[in-house]
Protein backbone atom coordinates (compact mmCIF):
# COMPACT_ATOMS: atom_id res chain seq x y z
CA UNK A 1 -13.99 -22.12 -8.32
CA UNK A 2 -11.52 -22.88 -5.16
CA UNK A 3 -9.76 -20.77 -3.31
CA UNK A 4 -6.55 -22.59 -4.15
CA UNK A 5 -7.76 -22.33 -7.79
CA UNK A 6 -8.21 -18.56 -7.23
CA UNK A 7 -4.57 -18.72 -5.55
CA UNK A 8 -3.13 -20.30 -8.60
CA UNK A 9 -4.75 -18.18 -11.58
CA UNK A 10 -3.63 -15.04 -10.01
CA UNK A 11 0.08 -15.92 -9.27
CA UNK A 12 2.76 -13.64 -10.89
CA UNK A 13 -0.28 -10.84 -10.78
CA UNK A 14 1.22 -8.52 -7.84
CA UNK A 15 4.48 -8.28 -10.06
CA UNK A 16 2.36 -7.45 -13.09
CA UNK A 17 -0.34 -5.06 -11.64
CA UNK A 18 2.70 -2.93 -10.24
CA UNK A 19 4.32 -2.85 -13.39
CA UNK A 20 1.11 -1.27 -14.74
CA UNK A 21 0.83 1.63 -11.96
CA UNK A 22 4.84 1.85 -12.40
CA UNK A 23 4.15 2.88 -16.07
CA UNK A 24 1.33 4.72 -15.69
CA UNK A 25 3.78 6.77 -13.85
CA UNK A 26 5.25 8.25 -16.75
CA UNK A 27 2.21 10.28 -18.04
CA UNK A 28 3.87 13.34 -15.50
CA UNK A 29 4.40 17.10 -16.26
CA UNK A 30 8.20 16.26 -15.41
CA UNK A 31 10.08 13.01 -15.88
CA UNK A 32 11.61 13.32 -12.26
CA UNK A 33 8.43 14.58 -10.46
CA UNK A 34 4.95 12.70 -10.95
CA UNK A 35 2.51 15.30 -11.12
CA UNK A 36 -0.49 14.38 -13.45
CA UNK A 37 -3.60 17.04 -12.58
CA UNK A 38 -7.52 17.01 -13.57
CA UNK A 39 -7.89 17.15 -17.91
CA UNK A 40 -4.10 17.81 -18.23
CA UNK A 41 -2.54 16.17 -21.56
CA UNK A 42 -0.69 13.94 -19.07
CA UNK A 43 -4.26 12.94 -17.47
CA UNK A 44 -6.09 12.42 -21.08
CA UNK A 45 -2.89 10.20 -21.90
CA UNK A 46 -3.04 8.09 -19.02
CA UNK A 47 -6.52 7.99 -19.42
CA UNK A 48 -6.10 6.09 -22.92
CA UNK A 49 -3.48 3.76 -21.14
CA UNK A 50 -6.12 2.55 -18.75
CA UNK A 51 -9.03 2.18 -21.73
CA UNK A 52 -6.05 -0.39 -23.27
CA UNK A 53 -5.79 -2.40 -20.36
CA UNK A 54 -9.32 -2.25 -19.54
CA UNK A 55 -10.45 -3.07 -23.44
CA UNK A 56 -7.61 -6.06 -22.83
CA UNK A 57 -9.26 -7.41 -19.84
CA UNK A 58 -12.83 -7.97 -21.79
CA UNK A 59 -14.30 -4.63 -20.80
CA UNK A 60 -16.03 -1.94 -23.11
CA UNK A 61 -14.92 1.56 -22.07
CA UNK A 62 -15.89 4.51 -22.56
CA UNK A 63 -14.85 8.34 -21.09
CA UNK A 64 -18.01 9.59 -19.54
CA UNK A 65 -19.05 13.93 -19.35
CA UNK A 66 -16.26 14.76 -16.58
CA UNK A 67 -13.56 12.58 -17.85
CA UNK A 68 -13.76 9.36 -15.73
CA UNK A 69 -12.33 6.35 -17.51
CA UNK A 70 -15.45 3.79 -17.30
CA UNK A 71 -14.97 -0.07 -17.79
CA UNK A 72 -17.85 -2.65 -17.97
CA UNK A 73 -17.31 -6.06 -17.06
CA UNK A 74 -21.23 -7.23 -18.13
CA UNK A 75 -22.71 -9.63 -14.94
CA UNK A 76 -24.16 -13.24 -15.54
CA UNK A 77 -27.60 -11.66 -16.92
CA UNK A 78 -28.67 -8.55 -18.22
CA UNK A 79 -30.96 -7.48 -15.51
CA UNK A 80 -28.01 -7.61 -13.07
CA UNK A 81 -27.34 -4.81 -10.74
CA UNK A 82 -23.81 -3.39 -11.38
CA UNK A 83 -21.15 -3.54 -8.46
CA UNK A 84 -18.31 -0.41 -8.96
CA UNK A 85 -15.40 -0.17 -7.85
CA UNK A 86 -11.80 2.00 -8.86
CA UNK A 87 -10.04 4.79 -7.32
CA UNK A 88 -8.24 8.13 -8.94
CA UNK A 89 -5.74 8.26 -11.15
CA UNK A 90 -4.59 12.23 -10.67
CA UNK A 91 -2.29 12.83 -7.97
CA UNK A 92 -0.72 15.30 -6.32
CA UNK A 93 2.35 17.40 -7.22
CA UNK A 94 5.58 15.30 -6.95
CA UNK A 95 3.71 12.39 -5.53
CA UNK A 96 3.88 8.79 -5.25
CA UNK A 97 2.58 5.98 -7.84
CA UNK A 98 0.41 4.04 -5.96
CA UNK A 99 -1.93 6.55 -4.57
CA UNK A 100 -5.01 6.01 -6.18
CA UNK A 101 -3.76 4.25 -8.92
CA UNK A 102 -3.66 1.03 -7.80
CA UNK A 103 -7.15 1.01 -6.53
CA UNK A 104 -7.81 1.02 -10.92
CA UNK A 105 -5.25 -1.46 -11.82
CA UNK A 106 -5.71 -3.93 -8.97
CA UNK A 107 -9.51 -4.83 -10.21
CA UNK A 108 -8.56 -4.43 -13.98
CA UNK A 109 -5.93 -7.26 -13.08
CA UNK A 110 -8.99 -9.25 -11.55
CA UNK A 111 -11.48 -8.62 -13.91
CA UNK A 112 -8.67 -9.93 -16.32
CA UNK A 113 -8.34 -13.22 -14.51
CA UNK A 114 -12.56 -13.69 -14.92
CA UNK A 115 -12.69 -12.84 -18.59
CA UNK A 116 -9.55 -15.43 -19.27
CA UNK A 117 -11.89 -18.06 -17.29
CA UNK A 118 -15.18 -16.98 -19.48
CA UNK A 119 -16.34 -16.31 -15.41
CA UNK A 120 -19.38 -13.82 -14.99
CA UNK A 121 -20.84 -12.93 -11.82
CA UNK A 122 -24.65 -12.69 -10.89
CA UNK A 123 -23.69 -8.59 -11.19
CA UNK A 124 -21.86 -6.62 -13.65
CA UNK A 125 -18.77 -4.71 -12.29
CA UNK A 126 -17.98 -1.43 -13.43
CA UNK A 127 -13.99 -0.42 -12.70
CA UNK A 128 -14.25 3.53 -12.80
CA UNK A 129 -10.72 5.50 -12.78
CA UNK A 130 -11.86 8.97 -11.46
CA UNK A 131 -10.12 12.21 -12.90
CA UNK A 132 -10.58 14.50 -9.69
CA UNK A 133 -10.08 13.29 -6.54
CA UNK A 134 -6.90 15.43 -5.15
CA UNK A 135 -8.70 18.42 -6.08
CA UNK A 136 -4.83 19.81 -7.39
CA UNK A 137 -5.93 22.01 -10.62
CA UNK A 138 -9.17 23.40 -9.50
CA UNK A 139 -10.39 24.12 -6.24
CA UNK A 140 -12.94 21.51 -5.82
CA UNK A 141 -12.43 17.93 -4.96
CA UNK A 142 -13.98 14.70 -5.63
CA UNK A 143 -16.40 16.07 -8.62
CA UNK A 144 -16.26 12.93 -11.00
CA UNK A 145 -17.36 10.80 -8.21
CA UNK A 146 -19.68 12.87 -7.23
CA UNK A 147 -21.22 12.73 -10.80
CA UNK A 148 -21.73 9.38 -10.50
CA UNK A 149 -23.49 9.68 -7.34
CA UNK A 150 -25.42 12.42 -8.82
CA UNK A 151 -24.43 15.21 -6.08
CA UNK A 152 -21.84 17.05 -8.21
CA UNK A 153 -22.69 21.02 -8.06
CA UNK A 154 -23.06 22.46 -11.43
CA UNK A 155 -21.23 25.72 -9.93
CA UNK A 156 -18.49 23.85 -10.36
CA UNK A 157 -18.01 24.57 -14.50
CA UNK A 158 -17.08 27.86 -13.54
CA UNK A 159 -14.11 27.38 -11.32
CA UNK A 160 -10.98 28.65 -12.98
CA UNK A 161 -7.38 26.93 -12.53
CA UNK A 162 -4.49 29.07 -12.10
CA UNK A 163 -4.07 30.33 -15.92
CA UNK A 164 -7.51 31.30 -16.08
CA UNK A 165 -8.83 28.21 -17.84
CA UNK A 166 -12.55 27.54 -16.31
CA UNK A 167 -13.43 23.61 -15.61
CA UNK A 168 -15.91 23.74 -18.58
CA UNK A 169 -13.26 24.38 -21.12
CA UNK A 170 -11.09 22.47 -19.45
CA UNK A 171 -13.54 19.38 -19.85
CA UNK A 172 -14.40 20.53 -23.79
CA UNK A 173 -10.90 20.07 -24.53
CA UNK A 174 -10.26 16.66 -22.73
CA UNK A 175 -13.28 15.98 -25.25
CA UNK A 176 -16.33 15.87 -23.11
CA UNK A 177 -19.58 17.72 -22.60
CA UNK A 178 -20.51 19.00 -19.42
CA UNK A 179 -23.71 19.82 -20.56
CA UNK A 180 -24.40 15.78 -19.94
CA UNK A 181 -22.71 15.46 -16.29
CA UNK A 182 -25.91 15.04 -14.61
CA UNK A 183 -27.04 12.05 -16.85
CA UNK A 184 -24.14 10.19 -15.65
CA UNK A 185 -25.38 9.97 -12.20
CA UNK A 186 -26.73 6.25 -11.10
CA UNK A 187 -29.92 5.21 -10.31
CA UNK A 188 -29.75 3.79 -6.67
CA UNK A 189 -31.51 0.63 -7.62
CA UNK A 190 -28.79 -0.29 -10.72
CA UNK A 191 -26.21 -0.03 -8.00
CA UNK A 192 -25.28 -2.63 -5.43
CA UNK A 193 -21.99 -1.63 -3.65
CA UNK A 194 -18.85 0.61 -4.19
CA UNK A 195 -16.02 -1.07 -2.92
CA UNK A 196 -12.59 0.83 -3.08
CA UNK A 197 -9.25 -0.79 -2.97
CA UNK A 198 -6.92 1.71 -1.50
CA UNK A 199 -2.92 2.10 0.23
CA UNK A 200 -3.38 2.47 3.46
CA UNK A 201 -1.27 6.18 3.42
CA UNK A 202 -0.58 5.25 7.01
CA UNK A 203 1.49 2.89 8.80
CA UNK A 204 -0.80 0.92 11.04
CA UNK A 205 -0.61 -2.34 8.86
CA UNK A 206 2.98 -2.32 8.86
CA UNK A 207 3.17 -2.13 12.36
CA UNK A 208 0.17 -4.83 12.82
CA UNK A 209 2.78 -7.27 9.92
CA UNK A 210 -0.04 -7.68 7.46
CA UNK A 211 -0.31 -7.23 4.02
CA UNK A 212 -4.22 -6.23 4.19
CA UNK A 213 -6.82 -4.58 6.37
CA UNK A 214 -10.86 -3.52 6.69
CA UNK A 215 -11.63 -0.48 6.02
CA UNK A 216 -14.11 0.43 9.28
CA UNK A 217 -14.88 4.23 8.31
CA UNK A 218 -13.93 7.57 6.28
CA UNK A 219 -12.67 10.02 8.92
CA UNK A 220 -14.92 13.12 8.96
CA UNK A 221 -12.80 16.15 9.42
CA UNK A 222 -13.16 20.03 10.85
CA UNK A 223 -10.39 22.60 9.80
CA UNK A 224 -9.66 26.02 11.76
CA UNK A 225 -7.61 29.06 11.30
CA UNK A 226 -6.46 30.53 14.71
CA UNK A 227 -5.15 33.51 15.67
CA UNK A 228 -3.76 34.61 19.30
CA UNK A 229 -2.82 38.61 19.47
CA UNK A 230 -0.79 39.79 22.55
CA UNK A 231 1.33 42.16 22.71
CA UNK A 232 4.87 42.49 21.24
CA UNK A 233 7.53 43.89 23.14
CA UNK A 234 11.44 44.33 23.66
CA UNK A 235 13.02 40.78 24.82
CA UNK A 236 15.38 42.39 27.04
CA UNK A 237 13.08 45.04 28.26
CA UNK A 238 9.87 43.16 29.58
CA UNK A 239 9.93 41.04 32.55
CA UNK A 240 8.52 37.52 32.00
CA UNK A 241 5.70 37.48 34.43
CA UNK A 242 4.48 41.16 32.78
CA UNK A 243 4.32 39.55 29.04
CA UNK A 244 1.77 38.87 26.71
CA UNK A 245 3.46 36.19 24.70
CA UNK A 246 1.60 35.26 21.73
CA UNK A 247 3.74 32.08 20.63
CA UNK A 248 4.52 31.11 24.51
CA UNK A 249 0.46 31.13 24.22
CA UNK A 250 0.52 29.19 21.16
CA UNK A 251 2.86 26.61 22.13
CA UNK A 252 0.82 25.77 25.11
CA UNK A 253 -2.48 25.55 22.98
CA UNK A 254 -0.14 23.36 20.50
CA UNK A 255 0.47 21.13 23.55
CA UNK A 256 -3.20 20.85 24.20
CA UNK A 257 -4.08 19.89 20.58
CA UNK A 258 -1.38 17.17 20.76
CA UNK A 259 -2.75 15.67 24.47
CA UNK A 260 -6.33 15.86 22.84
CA UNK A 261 -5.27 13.92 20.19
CA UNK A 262 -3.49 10.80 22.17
CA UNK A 263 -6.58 10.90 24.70
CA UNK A 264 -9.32 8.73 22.40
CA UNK A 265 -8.79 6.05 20.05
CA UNK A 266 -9.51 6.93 16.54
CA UNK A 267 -9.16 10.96 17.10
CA UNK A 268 -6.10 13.10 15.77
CA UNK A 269 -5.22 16.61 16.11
CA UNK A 270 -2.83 18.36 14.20
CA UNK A 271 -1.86 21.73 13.78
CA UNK A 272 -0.13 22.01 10.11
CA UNK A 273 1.16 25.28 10.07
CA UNK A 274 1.97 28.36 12.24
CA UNK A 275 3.01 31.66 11.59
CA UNK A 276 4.75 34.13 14.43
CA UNK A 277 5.15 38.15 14.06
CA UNK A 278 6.89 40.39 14.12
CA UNK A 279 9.23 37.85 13.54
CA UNK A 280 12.80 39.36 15.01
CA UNK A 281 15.00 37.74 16.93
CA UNK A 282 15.03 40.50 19.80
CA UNK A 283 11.26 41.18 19.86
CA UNK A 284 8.66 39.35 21.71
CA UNK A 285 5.49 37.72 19.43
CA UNK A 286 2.88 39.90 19.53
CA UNK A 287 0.79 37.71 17.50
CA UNK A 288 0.20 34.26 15.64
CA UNK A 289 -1.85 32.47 13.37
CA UNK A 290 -2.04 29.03 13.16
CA UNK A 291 -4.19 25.75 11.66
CA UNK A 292 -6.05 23.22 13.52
CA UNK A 293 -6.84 19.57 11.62
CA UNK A 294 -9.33 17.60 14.10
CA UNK A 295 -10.40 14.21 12.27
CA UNK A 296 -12.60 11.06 13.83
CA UNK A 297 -14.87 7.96 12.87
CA UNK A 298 -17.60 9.27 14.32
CA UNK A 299 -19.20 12.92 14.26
CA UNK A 300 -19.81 13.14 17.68
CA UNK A 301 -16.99 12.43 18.72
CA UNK A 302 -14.99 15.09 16.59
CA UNK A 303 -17.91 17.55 18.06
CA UNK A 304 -17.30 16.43 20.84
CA UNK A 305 -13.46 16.89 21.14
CA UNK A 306 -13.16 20.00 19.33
CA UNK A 307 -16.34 21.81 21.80
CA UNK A 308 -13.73 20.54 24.79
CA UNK A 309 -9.94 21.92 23.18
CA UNK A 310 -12.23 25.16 22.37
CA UNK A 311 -12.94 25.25 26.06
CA UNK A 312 -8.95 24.07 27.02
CA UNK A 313 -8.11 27.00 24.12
CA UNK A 314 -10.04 30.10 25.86
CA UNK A 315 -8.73 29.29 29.36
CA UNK A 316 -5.26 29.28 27.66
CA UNK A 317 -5.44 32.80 26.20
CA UNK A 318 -7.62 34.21 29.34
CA UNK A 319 -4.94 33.18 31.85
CA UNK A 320 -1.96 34.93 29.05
CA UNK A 321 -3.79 37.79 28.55
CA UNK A 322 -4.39 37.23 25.17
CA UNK A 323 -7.02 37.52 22.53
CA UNK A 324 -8.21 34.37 20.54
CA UNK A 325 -9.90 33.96 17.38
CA UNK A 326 -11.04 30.58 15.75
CA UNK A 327 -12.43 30.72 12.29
CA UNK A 328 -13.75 27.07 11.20
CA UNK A 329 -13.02 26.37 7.56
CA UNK A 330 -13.73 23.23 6.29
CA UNK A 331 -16.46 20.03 7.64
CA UNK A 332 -16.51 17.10 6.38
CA UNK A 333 -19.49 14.38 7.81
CA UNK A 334 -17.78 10.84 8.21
CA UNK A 335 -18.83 7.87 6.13
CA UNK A 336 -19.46 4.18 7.78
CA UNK A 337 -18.58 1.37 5.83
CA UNK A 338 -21.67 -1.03 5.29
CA UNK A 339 -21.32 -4.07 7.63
CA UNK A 340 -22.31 -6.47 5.31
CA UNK A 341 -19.92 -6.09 3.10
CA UNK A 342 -17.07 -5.70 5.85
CA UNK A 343 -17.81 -8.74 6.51
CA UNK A 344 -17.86 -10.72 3.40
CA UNK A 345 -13.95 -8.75 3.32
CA UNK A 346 -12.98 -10.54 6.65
CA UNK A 347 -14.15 -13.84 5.48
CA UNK A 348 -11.73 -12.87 2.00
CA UNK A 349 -9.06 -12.04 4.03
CA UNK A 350 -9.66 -14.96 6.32
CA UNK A 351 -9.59 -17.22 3.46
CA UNK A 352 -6.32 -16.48 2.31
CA UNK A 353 -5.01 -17.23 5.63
CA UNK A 354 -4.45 -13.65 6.95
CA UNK A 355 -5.04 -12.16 10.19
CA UNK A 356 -8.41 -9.82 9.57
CA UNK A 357 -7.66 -5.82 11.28
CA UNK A 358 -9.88 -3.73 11.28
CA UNK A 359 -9.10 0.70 11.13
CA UNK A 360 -10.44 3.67 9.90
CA UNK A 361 -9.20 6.48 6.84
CA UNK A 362 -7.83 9.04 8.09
CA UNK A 363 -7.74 10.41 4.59
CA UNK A 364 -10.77 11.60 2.59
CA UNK A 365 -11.58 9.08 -0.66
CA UNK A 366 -13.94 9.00 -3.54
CA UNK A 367 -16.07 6.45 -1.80
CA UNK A 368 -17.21 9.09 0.84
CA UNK A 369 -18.59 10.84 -2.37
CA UNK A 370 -20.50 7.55 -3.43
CA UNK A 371 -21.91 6.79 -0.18
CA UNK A 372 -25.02 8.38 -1.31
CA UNK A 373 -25.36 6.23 -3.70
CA UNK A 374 -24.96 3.00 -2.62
CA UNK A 375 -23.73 0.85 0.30
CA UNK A 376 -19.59 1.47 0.61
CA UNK A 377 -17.00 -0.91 1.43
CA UNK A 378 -12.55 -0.10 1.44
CA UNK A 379 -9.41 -2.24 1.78
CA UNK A 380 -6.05 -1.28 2.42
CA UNK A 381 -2.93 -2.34 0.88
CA UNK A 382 0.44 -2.01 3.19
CA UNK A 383 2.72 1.09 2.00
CA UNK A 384 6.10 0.95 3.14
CA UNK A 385 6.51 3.23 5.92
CA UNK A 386 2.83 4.55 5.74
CA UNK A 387 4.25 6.95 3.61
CA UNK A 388 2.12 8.89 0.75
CA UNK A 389 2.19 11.96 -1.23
CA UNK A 390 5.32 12.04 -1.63
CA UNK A 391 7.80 9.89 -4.81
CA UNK A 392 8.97 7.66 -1.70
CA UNK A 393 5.74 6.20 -1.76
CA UNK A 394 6.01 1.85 -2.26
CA UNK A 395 4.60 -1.70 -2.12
CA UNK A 396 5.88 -4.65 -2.62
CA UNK A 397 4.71 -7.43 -5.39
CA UNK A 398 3.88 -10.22 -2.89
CA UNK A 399 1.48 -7.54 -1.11
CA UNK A 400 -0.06 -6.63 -4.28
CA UNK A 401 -0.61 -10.25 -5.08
CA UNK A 402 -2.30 -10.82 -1.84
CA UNK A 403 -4.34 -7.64 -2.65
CA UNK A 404 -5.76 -9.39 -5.76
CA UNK A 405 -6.48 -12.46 -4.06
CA UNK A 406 -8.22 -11.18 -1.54
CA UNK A 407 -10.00 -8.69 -3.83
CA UNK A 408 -11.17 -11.44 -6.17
CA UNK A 409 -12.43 -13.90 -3.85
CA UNK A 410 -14.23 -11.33 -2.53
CA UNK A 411 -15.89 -10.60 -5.95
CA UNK A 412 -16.64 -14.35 -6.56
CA UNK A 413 -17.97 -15.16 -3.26
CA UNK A 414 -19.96 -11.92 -2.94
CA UNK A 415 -24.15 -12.93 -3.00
CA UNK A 416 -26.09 -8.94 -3.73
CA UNK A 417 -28.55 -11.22 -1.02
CA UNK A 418 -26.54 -10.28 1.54
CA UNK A 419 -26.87 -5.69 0.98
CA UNK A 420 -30.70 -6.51 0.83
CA UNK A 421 -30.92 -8.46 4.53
């Protein structure tokens, strides 16, 4: 089939896929706030409203041991290996529609389009609407992904949520058995490529005027919790060159963490939250506590960074006379996108007469969980304003269109020849 033909068959389809992730909206523990968490009745119910769309768009479905929604569009023969795609469809509290959800309804949309054309492909495609991704209800992230790539830690049953309710009774009641998680993990060879389609939660494309963009890597991220003790004292009382300021300290270490941050391409810094005591308006800060939020492409270069603000940090608090403490608290590795199929995405793009950019995630995805698994691949869509997590959250129809356009000729000129070179 053209590309023109491809252009014409999906027209009308932006307008119609975000009509689907508008209503899927509803399935919310408030009408006014979307909040839809891991196994929750609103979950299971928009779980059911994907398995419609899906069985509508020539799939079989089924809901596999942690409550992913799993769709099966069956390739050209039965031998073929199986291409997945799909994104999350729980979100955070009082969040935004698109988040996730559109990376489920975009390829239902497109799989759609290739049933309605009796089209197979020499693989089957698997759309896969993960339940955990946000990590909202129980304090672990990214597990049904991680069951399909078979790393999922069976620890993880035991976690409670807030009322007391562990994950394993959780899951019996959505109606699954998490005695079987493991045997949903893939076989490496069945698997040729994840490829997520994702809003960008940033607003580089807007700025760059483009609807689209290549997903280069996942960021890998380091979190810290600082602390700076001085000494607190009367503000009237203490001279200014005798002090041991803990959130004069702090602000200057804040300032060094921002200058860090603008001084490489790809690298941000962010401290997130900061605490002062005593507190009192008269009384100088004897001590504060504060987060750190380092993120890059590359590894070595986050290393890298964070051994040289430690450095920039201890000089700081040395020269103030004050007393620093870094805990680290969280690592995640980053993930590369496989070249090949960044590539076969430009030519997509390309094809529909769009500019190809290139950026990483700053955000953390379910494909970083299948990376093990398979060769990964992400597109962006455009949200206005960058903005995510939040109900002000949009796209537009014509950029949703473009999405499935690009997303589709990618899926029809895709050879597997090309992961195996």
């Amino acid at each position: 089939m053209t590309t023109t033909a491809i252009i014409d068959s999906l027209a009308g389809t932006g307008a119609s896929i975000k009509a689907m992730v508008d209503d899927w909206a509803r399935f919310s523990e408030a009408p006014d706030k979307l909040t839809r968490v891991f196994l929750s009745a609103e979950h299971k119910a928009c779980a059911e409203a994907v398995i419609a769309a899906m069985e509508q768009a020539g799939m079989t479905v089924r809901i596999d041991a942690i409550g992913n929604v799993v769709g099966r569009y069956e390739g050209a023969t039965p031998d073929a290996k199986t291409l997945v795609t799909g994104s999350h469809i729980d979100t955070v509290r009082d969040a935004g529609a698109y988040d996730g959800n559109l990376g489920v309804a975009l390829p239902i949309a497109c799989v759609a389009d290739l049933n309605a054309r009796g089209k197979r492909l020499p693989f089957a495609v698997e759309i896969i609407a993960f339940g955990d991704e946000e990590g909202v209800r129980f304090p672990t992230t990214l597990s049904g992904s991680r069951a399909v790539a078979g790393t999922v830690d069976p620890a993880i049953l035991t976690l409670r949520d807030s009322e007391g309710t562990s994950l394993a009774e959780a899951l019996r009641h959505f109606g699954c058995d998490p005695d079987r998680i493991a045997d949903e993990a893939r076989k490496p060879e069945d698997i040729l490529a994840f490829v997520e389609l994702h809003i960008e939660q940033g607003p580089v494309l807007e700025a760059e005027g483009l609807p689209v963009g290549v997903v280069t890597a996942i960021n890998g991220a380091s979190r810290f919790a600082l602390s700076l003790e001085g000494m607190a004292g009367h503000a009237g009382t203490v001279p200014m060159h005798l002090r041991k300021d803990a959130l004069s300290g702090a602000a200057e270490m804040i300032g060094a963490v921002e200058r860090l941050g603008q001084s490489e391409d790809g690298l941000v810094a962010t401290v997130g939250r900061i605490a002062a005591g005593p507190g009192a308006v008269n009384v100088i800060p004897g001590r504060v506590d504060f987060t750190l939020d380092i993120r890059a492409p590359e590894d070595g270069q986050r290393e890298a960074a964070m051994a040289a603000l430690q450095t920039t940090l201890a000089e700081i608090a040395v020269r103030r006379h004050l007393k620093l403490t870094v805990e680290r608290l969280y690592d995640e590795g980053a993930v590369a996108c496989d070249p090949a199929l960044m590539t076969e995405m430009d030519k997509a793009i390309e094809r529909q007469g769009i500019r190809v950019h290139r950026l990483p995630s700053g955000a953390g995805h379910d494909a970083m969980a299948l990376a093990t698994l398979c060769p990964i691949a992400m597109f962006f869509l455009r949200c206005g304003g960058g903005i995510s997590h939040n109900p002000l959250e949009s796209i537009t129809a014509e950029d949703t269109e473009i999405g499935a356009r690009v997303f589709l000729d990618f899926l029809e000129h895709l050879d597997p020849a090309v992961l195996s070179r």
